[in-house]
Structures are given as C-alpha cells and as structure tokens.
N, C-alpha and C. Protein backbone atom coordinates (compact mmCIF):
# COMPACT_ATOMS: atom_id res chain seq x y z
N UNK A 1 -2.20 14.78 16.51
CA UNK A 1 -0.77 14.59 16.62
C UNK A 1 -0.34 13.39 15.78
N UNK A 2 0.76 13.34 15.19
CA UNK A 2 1.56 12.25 14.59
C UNK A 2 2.82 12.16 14.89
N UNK A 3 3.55 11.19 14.22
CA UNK A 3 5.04 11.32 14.18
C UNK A 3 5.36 10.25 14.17
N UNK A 4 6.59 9.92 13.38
CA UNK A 4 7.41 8.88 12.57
C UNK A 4 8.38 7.95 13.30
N UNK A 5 8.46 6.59 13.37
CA UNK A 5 9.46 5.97 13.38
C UNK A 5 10.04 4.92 12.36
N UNK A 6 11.07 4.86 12.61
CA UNK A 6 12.07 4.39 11.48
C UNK A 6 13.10 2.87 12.42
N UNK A 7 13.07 2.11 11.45
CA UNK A 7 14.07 1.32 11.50
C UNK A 7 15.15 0.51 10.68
N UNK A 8 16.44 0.79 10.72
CA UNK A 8 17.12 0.33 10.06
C UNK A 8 18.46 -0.58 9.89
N UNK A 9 18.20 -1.66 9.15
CA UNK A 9 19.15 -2.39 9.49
C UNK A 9 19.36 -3.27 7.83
N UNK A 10 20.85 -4.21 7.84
CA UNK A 10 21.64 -4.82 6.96
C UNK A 10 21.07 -6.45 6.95
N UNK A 11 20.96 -6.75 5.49
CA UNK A 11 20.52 -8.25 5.73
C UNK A 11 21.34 -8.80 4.41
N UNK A 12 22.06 -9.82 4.98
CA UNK A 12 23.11 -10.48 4.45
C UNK A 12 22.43 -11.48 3.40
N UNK A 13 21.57 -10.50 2.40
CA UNK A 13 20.84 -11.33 1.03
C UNK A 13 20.77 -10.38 0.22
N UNK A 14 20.84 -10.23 -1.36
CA UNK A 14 20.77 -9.68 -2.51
C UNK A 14 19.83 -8.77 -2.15
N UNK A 15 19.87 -7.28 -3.00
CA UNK A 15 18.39 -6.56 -2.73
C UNK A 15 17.09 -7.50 -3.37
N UNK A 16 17.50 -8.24 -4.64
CA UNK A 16 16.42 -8.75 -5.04
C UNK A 16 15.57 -9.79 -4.15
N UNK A 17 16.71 -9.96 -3.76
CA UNK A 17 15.29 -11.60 -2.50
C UNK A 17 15.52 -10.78 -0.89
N UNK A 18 15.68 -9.86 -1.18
CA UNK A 18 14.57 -8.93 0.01
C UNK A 18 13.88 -8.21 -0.44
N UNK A 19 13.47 -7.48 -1.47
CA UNK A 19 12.74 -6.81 -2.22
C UNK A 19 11.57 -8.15 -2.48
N UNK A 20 11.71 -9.04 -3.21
CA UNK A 20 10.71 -10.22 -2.78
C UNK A 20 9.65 -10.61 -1.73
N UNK A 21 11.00 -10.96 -0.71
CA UNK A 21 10.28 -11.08 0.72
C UNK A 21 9.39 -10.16 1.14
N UNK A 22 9.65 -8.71 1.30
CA UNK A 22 8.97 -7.60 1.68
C UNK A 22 8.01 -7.35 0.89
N UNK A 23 7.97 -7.06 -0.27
CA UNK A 23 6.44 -7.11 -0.99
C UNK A 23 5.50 -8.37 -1.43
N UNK A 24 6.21 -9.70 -0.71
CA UNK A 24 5.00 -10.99 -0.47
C UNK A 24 4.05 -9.97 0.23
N UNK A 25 4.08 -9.08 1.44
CA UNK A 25 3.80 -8.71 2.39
C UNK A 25 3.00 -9.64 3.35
N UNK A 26 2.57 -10.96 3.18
CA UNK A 26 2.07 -11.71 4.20
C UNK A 26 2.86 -12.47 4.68
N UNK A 27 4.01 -11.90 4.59
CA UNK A 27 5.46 -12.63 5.46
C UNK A 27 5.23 -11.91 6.88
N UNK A 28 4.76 -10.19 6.98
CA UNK A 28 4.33 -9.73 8.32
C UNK A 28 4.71 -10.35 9.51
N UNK A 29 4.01 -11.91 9.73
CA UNK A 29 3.81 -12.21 11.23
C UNK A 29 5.33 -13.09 11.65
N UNK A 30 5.97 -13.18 10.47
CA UNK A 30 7.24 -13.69 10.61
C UNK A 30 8.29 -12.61 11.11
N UNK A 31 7.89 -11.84 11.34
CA UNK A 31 9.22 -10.68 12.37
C UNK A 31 8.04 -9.32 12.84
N UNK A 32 6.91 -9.61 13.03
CA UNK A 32 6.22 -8.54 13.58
C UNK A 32 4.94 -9.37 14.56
N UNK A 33 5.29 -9.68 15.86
CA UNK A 33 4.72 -10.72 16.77
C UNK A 33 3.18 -9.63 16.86
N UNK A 34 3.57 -8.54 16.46
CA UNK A 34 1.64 -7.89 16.50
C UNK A 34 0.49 -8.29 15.55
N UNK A 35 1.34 -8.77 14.78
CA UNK A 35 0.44 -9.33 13.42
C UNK A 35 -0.02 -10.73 13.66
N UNK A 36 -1.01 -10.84 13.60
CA UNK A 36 -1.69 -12.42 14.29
C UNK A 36 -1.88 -13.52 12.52
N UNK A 37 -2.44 -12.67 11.92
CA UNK A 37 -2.86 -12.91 10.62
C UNK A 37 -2.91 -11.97 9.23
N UNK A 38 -2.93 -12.58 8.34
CA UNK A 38 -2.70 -11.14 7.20
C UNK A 38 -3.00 -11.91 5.85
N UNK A 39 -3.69 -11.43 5.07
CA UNK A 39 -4.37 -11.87 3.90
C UNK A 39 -4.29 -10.64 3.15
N UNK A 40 -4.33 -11.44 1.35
CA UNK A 40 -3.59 -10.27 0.60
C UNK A 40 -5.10 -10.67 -0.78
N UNK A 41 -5.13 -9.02 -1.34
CA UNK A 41 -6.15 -8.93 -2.41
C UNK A 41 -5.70 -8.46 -3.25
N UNK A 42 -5.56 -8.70 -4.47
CA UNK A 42 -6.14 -9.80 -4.95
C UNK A 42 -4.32 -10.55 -4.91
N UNK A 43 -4.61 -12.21 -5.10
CA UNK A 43 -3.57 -13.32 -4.46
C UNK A 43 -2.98 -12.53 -5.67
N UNK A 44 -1.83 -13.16 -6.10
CA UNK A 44 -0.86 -13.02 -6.95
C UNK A 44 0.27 -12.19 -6.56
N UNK A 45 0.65 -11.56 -7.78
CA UNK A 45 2.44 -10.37 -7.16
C UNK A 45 1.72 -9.16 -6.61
N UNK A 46 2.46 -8.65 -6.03
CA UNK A 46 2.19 -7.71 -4.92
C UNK A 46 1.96 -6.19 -6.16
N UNK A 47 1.32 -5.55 -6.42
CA UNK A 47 1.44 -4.26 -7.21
C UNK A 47 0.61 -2.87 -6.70
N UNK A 48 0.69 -1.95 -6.90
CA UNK A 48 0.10 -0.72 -6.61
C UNK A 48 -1.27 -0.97 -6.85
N UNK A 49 -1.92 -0.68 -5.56
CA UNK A 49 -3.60 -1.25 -5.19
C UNK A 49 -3.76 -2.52 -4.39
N UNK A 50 -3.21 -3.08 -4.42
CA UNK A 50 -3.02 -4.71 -3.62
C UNK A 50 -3.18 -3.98 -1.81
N UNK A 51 -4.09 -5.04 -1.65
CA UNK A 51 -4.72 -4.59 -0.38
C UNK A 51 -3.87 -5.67 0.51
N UNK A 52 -3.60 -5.17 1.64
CA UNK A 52 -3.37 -6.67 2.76
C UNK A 52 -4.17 -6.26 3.61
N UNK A 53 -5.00 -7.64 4.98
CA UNK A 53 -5.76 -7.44 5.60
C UNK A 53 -5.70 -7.73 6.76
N UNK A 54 -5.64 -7.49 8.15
CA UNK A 54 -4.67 -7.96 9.18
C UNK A 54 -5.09 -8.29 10.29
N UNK A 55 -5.19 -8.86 11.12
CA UNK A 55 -5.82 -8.83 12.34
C UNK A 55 -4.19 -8.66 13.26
N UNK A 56 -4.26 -7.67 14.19
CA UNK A 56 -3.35 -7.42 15.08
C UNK A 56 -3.10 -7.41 16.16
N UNK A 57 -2.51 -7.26 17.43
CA UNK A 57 -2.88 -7.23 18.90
C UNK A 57 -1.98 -6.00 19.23
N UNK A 58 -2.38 -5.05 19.48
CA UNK A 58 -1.40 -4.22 20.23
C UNK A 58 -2.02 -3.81 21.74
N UNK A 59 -1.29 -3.35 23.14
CA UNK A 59 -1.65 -3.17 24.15
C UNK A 59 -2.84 -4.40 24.52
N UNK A 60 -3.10 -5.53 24.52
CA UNK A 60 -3.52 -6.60 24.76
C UNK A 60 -5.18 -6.67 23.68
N UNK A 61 -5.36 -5.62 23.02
CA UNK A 61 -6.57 -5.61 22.23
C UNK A 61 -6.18 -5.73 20.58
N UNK A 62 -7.23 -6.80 20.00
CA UNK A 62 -7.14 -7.27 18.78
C UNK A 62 -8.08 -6.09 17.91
N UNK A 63 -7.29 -5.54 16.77
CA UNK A 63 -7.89 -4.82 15.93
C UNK A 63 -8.10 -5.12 14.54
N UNK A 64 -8.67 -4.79 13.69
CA UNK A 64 -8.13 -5.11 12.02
C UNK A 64 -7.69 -3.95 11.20
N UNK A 65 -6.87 -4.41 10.64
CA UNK A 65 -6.69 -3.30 9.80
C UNK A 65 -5.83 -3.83 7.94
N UNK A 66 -6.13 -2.77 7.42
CA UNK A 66 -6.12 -2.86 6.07
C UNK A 66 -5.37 -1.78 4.79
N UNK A 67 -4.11 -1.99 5.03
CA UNK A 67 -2.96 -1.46 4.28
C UNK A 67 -3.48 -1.96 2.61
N UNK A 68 -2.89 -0.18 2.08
CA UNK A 68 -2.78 -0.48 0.33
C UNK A 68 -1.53 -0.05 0.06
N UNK A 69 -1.22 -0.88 -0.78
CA UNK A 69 0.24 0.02 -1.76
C UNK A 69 -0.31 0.55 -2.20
N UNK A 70 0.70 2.39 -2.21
CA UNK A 70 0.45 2.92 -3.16
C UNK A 70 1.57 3.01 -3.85
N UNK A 71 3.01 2.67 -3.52
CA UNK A 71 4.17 2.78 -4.62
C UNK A 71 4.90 1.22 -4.33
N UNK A 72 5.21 1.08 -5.84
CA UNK A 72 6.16 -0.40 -6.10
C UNK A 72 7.22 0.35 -6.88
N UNK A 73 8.32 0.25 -6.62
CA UNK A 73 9.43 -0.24 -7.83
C UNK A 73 10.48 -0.72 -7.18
N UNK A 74 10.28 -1.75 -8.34
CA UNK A 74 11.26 -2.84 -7.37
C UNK A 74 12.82 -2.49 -8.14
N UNK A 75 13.78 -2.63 -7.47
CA UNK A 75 13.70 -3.02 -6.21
C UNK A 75 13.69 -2.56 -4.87
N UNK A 76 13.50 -1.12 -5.07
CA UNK A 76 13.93 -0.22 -3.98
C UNK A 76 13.17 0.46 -3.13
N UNK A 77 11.96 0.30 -3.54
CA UNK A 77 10.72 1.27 -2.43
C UNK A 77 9.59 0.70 -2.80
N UNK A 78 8.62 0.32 -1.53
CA UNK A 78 7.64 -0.09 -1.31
C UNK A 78 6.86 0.87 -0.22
N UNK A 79 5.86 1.57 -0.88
CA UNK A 79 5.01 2.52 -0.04
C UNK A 79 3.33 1.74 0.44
N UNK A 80 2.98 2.32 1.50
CA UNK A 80 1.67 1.60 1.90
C UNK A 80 1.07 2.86 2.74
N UNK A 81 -0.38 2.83 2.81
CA UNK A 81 -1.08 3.72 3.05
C UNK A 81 -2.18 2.73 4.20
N UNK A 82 -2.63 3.12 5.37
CA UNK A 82 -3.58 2.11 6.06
C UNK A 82 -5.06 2.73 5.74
N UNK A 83 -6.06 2.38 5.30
CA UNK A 83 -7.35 2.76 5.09
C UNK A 83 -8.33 2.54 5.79
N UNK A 84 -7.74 1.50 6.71
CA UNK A 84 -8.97 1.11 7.95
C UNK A 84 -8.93 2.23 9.01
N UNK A 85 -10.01 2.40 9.28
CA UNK A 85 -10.58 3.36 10.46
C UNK A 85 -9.88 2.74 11.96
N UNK A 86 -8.85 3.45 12.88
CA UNK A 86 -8.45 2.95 14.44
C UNK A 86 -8.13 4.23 14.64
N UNK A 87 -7.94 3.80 15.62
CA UNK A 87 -7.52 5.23 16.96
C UNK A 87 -6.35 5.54 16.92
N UNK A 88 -5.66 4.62 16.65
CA UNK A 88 -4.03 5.01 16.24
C UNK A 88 -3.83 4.16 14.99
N UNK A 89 -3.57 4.95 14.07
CA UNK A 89 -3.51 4.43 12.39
C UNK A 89 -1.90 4.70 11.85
N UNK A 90 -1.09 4.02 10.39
CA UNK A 90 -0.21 4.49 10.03
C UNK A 90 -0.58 4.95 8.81
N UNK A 91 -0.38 6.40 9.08
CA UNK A 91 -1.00 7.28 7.56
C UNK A 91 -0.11 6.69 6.41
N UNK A 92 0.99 6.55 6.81
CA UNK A 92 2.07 5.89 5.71
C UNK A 92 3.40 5.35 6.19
N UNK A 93 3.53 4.82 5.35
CA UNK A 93 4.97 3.87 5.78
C UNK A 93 5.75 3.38 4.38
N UNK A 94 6.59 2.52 4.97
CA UNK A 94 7.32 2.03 3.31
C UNK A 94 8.80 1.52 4.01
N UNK A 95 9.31 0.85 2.43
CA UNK A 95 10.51 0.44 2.93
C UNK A 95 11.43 1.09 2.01
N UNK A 96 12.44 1.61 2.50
CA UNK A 96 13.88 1.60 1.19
C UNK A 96 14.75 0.83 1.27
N UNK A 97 15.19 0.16 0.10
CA UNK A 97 15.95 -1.25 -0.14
C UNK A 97 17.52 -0.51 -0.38
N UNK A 98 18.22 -0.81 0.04
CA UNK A 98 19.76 0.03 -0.89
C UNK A 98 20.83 -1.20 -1.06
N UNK A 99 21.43 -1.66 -2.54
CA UNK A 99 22.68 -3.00 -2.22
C UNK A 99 23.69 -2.51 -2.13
N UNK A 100 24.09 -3.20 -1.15
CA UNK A 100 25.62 -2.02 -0.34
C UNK A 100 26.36 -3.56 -0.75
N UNK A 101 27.36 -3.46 -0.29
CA UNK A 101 28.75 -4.48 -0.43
C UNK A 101 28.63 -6.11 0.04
N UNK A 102 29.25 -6.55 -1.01
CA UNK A 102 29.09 -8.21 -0.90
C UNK A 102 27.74 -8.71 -0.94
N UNK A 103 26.24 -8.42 -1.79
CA UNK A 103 25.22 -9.06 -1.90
C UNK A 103 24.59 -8.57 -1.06
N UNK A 104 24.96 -7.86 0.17
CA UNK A 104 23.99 -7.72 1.12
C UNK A 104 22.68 -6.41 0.57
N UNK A 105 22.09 -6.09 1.26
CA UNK A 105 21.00 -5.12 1.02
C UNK A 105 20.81 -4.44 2.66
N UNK A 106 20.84 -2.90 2.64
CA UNK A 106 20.41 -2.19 3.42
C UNK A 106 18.71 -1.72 3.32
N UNK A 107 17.99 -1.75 4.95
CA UNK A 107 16.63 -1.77 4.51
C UNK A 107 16.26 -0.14 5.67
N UNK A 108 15.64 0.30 5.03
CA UNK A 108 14.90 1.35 5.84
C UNK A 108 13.39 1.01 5.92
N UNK A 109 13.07 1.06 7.39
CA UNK A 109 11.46 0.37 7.45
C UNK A 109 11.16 2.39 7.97
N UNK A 110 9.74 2.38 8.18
CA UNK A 110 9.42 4.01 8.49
C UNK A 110 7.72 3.61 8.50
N UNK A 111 7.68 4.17 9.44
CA UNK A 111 6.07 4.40 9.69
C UNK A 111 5.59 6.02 10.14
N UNK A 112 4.47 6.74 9.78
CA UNK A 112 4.23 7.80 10.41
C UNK A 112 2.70 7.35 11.15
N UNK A 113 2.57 7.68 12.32
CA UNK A 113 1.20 7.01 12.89
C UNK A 113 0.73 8.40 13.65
N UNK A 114 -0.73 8.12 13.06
CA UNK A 114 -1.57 9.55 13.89
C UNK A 114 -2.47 8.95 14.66
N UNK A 115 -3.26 9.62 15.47
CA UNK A 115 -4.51 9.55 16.51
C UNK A 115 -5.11 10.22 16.03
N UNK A 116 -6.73 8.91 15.83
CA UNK A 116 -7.97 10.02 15.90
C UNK A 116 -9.10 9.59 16.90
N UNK A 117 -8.97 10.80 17.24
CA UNK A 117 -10.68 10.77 18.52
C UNK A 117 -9.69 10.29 19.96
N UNK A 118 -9.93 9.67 20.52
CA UNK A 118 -8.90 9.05 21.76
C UNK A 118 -7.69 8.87 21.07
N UNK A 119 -7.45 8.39 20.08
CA UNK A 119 -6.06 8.32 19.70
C UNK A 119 -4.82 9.33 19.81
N UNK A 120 -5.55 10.69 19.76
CA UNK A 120 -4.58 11.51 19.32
C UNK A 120 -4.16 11.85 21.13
N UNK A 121 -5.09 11.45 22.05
CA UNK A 121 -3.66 10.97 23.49
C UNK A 121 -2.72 10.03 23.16
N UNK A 122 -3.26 8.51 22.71
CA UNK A 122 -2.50 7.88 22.66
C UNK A 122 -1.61 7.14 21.72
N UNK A 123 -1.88 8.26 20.77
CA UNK A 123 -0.56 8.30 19.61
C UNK A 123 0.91 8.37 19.73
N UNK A 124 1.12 9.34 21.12
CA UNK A 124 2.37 9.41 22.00
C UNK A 124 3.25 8.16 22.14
N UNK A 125 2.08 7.14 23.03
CA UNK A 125 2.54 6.46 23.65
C UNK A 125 3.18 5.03 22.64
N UNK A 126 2.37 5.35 21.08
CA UNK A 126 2.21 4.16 20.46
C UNK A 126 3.71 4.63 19.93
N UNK A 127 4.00 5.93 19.51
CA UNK A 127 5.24 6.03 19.27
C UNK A 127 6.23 5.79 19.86
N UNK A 128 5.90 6.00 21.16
CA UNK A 128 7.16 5.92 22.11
C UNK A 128 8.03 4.58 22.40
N UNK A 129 6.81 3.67 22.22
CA UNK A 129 6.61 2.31 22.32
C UNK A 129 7.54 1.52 20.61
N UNK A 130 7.30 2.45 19.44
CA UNK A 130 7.00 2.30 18.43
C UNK A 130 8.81 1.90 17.90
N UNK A 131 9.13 3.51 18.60
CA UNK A 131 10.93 3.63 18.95
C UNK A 131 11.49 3.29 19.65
N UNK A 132 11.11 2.99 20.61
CA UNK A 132 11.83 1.61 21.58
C UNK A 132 11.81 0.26 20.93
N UNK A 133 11.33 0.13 20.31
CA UNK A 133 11.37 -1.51 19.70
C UNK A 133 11.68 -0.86 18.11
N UNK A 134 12.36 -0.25 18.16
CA UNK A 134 12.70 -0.23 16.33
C UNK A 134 13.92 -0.59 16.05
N UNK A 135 14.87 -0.50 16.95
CA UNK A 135 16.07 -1.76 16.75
C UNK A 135 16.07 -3.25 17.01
N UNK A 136 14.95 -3.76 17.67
CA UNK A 136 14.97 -4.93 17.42
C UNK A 136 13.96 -5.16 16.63
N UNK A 137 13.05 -4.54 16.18
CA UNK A 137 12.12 -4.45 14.79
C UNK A 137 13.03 -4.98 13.85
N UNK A 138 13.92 -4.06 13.48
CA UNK A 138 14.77 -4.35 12.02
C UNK A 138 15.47 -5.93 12.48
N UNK A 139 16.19 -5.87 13.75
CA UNK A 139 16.54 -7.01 13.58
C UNK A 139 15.97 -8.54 13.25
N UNK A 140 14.37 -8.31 14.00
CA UNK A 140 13.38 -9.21 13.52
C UNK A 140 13.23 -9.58 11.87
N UNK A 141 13.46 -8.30 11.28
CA UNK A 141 13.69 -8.34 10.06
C UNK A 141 14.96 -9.00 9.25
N UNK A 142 15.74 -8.62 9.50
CA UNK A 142 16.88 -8.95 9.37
C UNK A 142 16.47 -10.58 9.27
N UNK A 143 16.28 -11.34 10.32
CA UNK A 143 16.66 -12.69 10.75
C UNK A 143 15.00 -13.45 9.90
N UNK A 144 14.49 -12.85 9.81
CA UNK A 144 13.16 -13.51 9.39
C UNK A 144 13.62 -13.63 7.63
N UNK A 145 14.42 -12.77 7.12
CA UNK A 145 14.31 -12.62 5.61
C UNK A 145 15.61 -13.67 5.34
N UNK A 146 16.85 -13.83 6.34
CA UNK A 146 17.82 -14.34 6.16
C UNK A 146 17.38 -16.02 6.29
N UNK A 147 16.35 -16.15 7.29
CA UNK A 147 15.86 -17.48 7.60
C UNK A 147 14.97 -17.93 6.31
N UNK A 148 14.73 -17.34 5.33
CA UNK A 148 13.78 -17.46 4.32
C UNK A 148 14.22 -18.74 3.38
C-alpha cells in the first residue's frame, strides 16, 4: 500500500530565496522536529545526485535514512527519491515553488510513502498521521524560511 500527502502554503519571500533555502536541504530540522540530524554529499550546491543523510525519530524510534535528488530546476521543482531500506519509506516527494503577487512564493511540499514487510500495515497510519500535520507542516515551513 502507498499514498500521498501534500502540503501547501505562501511564504512572504522571493521564489529565489526559497528555492535556496529548500535545496540547502540541511535546513530539514529547522521546520521538521522528526529530523534530528542531516548531512549532505557531496558539501557544495545542491544538484541531481546529491545525497542527504538523516537520522530521524518517528513514533518514539530513531531511524536513518538517505534521500537523492533526482530533479533540480531552479527555481521551481525539487524532486527526491529515499534509497534507504525502512518499513515505511518516501518513494518520492518534491517541492513546487510558484511567485504569486508582491515577492511572495507559493510552495507545494508532497510526499508518497509505501510499506514494506510490516510496513505495508503501518503505512496507513504514517499517512494518516502524515495529513493531519500537513497544515502545520507547511506552516513550519513557512516560518522557518521567513526566519532565515
């Protein structure tokens, strides 16, 4: 089983210095309290292949895991693929950037997350969990990129 959540929200900064912020990608633990730590391969600008590496906590257990880009163009979409082996994984995700009126930038966050082996019970729950917190997800976002 899989299935997608999405979050979306307005951040009162240029697309370009949120398009920035979001593909540092080790900004993470600054509006995503699951992310404990996150390290990026190889250092430099963020480009298609650039690995990040994560240690996380979800449901009170610490996991690792290890996202690749597979699409950049800036400024408007950032795709990522997770390659580490868990029980509940995000096959893919990404952001869409859009500049709407007065400097601001509209952001679409999106994850699709599957279960494997035990996971695919508790893939449900990670979603369910996933969409209940996806309006204050974005807003985390929102306030973490504006605080930048």
């Amino acid at each position: 089983m899989s299935g997608q959540f999405e979050a979306v929200t307005d951040i009162d900064r240029p697309i370009a210095e949120v398009f920035a912020y979001l593909a540092q990608g080790t900004n993470d633990p600054a509006f995503s309290p699951r992310v404990q730590k996150i390290t990026k391969k190889p250092t430099g600008p963020t480009d298609v292949g650039t690995v990040f590496q994560s240690t996380v906590k979800d449901a009170g257990m610490k996991s690792q895991r290890e996202f690749r880009i597979t699409e950049l163009e800036t400024p408007t979409r950032i795709r990522w693929m997770e390659t580490s082996k868990n029980v509940v994984m995000a096959r893919e995700g990404g952001y869409d950037l859009e500049a709407i009126s007065d400097g601001r930038t509209r952001v679409r966050l999106f994850n699709v997350l599957e279960g494997h082996g035990i996971g695919k019970v508790l893939v449900g729950f990670a979603l369910s969990a996933a969409r209940k917190d996806a309006s204050a997800f974005g807003e985390r976002i929102k306030k973490a990129v504006e605080a930048s």
